[in-house]
Protein backbone atom coordinates (compact mmCIF):
# COMPACT_ATOMS: atom_id res chain seq x y z
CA UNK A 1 0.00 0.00 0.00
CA UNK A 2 2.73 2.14 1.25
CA UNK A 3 4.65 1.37 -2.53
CA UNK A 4 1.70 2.28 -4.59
CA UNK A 5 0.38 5.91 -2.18
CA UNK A 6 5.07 6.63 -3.58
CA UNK A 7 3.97 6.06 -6.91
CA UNK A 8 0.66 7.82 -6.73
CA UNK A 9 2.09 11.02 -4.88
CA UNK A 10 5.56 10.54 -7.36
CA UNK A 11 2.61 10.37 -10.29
CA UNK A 12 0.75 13.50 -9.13
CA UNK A 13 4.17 15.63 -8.53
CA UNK A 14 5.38 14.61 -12.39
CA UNK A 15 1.77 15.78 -13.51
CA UNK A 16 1.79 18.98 -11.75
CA UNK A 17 5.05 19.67 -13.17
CA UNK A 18 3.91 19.61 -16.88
CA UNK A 19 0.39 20.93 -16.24
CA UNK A 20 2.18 23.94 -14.57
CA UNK A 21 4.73 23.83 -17.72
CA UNK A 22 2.05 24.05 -20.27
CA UNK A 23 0.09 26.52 -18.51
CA UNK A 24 2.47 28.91 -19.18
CA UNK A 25 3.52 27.44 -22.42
CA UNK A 26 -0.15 28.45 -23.65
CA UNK A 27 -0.47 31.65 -21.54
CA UNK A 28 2.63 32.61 -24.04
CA UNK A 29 1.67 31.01 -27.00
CA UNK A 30 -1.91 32.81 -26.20
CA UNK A 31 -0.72 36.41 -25.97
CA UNK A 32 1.29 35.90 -29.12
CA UNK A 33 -1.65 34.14 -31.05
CA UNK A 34 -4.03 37.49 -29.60
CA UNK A 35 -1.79 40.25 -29.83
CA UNK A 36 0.40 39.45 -32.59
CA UNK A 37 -2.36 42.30 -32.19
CA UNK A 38 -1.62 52.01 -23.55
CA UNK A 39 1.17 53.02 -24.64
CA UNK A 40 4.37 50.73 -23.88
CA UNK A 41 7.28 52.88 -24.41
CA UNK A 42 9.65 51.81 -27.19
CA UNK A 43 12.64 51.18 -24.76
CA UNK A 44 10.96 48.95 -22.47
CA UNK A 45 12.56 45.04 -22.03
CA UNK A 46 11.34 41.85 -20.88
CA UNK A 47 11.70 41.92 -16.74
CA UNK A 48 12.92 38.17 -15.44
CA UNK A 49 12.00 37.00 -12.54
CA UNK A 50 15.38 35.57 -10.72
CA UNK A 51 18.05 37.16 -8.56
CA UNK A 52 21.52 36.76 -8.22
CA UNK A 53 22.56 38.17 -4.70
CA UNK A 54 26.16 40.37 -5.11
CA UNK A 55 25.80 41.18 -8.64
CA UNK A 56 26.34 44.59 -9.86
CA UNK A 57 24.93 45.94 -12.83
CA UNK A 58 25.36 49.07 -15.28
CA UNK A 59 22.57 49.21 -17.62
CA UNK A 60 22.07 51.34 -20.92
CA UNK A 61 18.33 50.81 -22.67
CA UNK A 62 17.40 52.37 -26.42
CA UNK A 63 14.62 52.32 -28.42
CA UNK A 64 12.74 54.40 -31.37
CA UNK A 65 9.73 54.09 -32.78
CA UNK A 66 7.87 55.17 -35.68
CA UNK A 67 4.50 56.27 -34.39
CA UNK A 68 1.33 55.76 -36.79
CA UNK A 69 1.12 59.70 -37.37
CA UNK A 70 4.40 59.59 -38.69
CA UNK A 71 6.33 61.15 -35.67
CA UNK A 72 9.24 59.30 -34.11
CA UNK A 73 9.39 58.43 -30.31
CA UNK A 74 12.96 57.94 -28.55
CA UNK A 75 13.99 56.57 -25.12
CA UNK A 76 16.96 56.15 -23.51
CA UNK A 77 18.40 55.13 -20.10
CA UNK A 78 20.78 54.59 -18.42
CA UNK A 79 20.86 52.85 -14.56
CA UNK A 80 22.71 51.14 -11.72
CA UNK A 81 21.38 47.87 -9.99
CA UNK A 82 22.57 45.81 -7.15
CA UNK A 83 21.59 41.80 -5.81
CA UNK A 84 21.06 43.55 -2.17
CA UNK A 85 19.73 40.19 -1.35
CA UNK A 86 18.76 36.48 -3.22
CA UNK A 87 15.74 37.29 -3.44
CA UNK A 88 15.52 41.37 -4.38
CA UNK A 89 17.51 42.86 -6.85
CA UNK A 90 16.87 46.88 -7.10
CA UNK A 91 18.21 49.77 -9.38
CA UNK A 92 18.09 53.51 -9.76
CA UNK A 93 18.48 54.71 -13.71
CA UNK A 94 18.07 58.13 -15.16
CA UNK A 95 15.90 58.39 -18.48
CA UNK A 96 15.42 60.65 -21.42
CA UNK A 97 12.23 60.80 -23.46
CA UNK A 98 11.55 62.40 -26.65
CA UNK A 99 8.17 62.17 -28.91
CA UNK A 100 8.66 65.24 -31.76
CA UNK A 101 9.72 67.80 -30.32
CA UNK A 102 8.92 67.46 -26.60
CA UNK A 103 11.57 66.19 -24.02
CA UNK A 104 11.13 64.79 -20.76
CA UNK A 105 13.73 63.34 -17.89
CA UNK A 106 12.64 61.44 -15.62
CA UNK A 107 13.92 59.00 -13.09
CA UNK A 108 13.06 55.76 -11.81
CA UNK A 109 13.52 53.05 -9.04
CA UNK A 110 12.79 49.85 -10.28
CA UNK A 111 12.92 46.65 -7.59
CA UNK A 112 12.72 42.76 -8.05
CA UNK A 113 11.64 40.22 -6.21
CA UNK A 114 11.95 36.40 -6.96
CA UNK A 115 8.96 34.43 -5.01
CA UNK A 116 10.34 31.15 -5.38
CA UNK A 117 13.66 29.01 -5.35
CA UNK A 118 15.35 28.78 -8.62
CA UNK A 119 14.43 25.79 -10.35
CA UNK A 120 12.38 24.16 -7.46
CA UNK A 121 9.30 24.41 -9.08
CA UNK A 122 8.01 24.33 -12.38
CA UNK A 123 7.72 27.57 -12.85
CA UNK A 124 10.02 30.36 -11.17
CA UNK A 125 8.06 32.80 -10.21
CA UNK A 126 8.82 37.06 -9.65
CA UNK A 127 7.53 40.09 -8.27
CA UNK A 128 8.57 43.75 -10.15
CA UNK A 129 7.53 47.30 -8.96
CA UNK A 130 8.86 50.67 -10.47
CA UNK A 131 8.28 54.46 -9.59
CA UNK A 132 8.66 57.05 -11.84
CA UNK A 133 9.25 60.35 -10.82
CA UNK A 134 9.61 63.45 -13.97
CA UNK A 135 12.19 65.76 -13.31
CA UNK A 136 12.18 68.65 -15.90
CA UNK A 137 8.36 69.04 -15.81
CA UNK A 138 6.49 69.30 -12.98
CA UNK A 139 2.94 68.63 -14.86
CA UNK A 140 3.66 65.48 -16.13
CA UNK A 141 2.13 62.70 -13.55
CA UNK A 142 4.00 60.32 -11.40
CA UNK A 143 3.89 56.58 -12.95
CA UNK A 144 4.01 53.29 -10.61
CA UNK A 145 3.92 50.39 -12.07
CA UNK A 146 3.88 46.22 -10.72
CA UNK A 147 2.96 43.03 -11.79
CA UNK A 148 4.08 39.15 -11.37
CA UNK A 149 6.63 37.81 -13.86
CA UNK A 150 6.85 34.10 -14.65
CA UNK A 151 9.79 32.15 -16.26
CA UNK A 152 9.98 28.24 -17.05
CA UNK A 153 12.33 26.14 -19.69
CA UNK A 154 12.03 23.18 -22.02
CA UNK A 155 15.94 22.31 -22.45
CA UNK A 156 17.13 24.95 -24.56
CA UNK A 157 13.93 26.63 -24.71
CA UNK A 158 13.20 29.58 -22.22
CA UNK A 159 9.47 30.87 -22.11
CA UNK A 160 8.46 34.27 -20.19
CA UNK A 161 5.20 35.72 -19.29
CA UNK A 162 4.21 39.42 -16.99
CA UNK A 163 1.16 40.40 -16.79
CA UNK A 164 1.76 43.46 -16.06
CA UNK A 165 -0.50 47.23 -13.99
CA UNK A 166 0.35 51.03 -14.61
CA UNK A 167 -0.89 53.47 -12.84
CA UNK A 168 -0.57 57.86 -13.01
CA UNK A 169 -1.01 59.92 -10.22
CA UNK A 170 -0.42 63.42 -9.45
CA UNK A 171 -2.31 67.04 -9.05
CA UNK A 172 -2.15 67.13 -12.97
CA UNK A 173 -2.74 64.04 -13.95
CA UNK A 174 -6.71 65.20 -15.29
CA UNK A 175 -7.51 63.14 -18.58
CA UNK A 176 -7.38 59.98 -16.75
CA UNK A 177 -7.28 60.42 -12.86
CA UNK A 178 -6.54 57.32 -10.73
CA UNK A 179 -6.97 54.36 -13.51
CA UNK A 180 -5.09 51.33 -13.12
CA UNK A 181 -3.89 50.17 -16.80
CA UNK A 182 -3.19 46.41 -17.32
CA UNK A 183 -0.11 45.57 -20.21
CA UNK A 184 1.44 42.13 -20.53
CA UNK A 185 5.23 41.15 -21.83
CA UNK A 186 6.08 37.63 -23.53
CA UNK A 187 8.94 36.32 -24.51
CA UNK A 188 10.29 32.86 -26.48
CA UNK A 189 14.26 32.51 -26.68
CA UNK A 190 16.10 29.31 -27.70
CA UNK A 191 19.47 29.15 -26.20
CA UNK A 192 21.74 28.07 -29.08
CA UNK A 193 25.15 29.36 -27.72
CA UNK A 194 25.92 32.06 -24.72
CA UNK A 195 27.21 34.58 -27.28
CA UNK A 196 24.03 34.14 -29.75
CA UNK A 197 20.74 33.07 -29.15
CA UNK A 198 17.28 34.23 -30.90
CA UNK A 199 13.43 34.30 -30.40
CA UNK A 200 11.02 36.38 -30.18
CA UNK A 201 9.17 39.41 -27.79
CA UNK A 202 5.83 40.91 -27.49
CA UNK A 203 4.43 43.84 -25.52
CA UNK A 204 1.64 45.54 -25.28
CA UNK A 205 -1.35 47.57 -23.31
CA UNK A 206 -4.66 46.77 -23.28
CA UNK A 207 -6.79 49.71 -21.19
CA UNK A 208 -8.26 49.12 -17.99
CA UNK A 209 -7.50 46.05 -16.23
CA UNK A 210 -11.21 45.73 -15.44
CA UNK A 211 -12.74 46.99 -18.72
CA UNK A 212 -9.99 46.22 -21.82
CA UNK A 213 -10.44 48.67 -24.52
CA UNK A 214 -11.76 47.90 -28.06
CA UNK A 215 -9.12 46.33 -29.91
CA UNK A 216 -8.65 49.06 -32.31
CA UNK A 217 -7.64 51.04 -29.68
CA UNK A 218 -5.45 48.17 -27.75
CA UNK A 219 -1.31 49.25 -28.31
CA UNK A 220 0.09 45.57 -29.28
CA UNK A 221 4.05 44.75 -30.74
CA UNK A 222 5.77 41.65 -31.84
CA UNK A 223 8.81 40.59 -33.38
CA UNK A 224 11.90 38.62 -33.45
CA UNK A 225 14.73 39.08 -31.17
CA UNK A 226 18.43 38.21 -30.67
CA UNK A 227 19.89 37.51 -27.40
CA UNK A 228 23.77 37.26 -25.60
CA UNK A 229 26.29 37.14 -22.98
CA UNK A 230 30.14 37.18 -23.20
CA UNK A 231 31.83 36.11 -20.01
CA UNK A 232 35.01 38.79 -19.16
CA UNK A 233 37.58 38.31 -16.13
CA UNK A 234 36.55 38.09 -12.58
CA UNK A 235 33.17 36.78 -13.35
CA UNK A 236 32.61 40.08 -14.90
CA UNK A 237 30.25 39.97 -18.26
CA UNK A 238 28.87 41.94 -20.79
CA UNK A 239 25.11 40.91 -22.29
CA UNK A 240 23.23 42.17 -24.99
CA UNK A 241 19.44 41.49 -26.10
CA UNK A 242 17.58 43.88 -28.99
CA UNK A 243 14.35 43.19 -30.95
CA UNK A 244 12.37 44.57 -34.01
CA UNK A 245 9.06 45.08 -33.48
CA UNK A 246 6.20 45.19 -35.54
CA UNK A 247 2.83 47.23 -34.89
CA UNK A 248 -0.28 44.85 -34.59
CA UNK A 249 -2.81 47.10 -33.79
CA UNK A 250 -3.69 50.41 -34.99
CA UNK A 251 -2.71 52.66 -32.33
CA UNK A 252 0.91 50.89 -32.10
CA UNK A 253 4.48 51.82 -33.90
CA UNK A 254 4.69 50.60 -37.28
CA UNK A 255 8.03 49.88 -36.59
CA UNK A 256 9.94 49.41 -33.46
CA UNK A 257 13.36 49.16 -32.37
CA UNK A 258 14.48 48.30 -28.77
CA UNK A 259 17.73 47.20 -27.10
CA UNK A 260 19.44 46.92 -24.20
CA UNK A 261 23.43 46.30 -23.11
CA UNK A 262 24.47 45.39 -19.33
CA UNK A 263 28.02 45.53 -17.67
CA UNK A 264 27.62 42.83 -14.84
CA UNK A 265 30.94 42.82 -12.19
């Protein structure tokens, strides 16, 4: 009796190992299937969900877009970020928008948590939250922003969902006082070698998180991506990951590009 309750409890452990796998599998297959159809800016990146305690980071983010009225949009940033802990990572990074002719700075505190133990479960699971604070105009709103972040693998394949809530605040913020916007983030890379690997991202907003907008008005992007890491002395390293992205909705960039380069030591 004893032999058969192992193999039953073994038998249930194996099967909530895949079912978790594939729920995530099709939460990312989903999102690509629906959005590969507001506004995500055009230097944002996929957030991860682990934490390496110790490791320092310098960070530099780009991206331009080419908005559907013909005007560009450009970001760039440029941050700091420390492992405090192994389980919350956190970094401070200064940032420079640009849509036309308008400029704004602004800075931001971004922090990480990972919820579970690497590679106990089937799925590793995250926590992010970010402030944003404008510094050269003092009528632009306050953003915060938070959301759970999910990672799992299928050998060489890595898989990543966020789902992902925005909110403005501030004595200006008057076209849309206190709404709570809901975006998402997906990502598919295959890890070929450290120095190259390739897949695919998606982003995207879609309103309200309790009343989505039409889909016309929905801001989706997808499009393939390229991946990399080259390992320097004294476990120092240098990685890379940009992406092309493609408008799928009306309201989106015809064309993005997006990428981001990190000095780990």
């Amino acid at each position: 009796m004893q032999v058969k309750q192992s193999i039953h409890r073994a038998s249930f452990a194996k099967n909530s190992f895949v079912l978790s796998r594939i729920a995530l599998s099709s939460f990312v297959v989903s999102v690509a299937l629906y959005v590969s159809s507001a506004t995500a800016g055009p230097a944002d990146y996929i957030y991860m969900p682990k934490v390496e305690q110790g490791e320092k980071e310098a960070d530099f983010k780009f991206g331009t877009a080419k908005q559907p009225d013909g005007t560009r949009a450009t970001v760039n940033s440029l941050g700091f970020g420390y492992g405090a802990t192994d389980y919350w990572f956190t970094e401070i990074y200064l940032k420079r928008e640009r849509a036309g002719s308008d400029g704004l700075t602004l800075a931001e505190w971004e922090n990480k948590f990972q919820l579970t133990e690497t590679g106990k479960y089937a799925v590793d699971i995250g926590l992010i939250t970010e402030i944003e604070v404008p510094l050269n105009n003092s009528s632009a709103p306050w953003e915060f922003k938070f959301g759970p972040l999910f990672q799992t693998e299928f050998g060489k394949l890595q898989l990543n969902g966020n789902v992902l809530f925005e909110r403005k605040f501030g004595n200006n913020n008057a076209v849309n006082p206190y709404v709570t916007e809901m975006g998402y983030q997906w990502q598919a890379k295959y890890r070929w070698i450290k120095s190259l690997e390739f897949g695919a991202q998606g982003f995207g907003e879609i309103g309200k998180w309790d009343h989505w907008d039409n889909a016309g008005f929905q801001n989706h992007r997808a499009g393939p991506a390229i991946f990399g890491k080259f390992a320097l002395a004294n476990k120092q390293a240098i990685k890379y990951n940009a992406a092309w992205l493609f408008g799928m909705s009306e309201v989106a960039p015809n064309n993005t590009f997006r990428m981001q380069l990190e000095y780990e030591f």
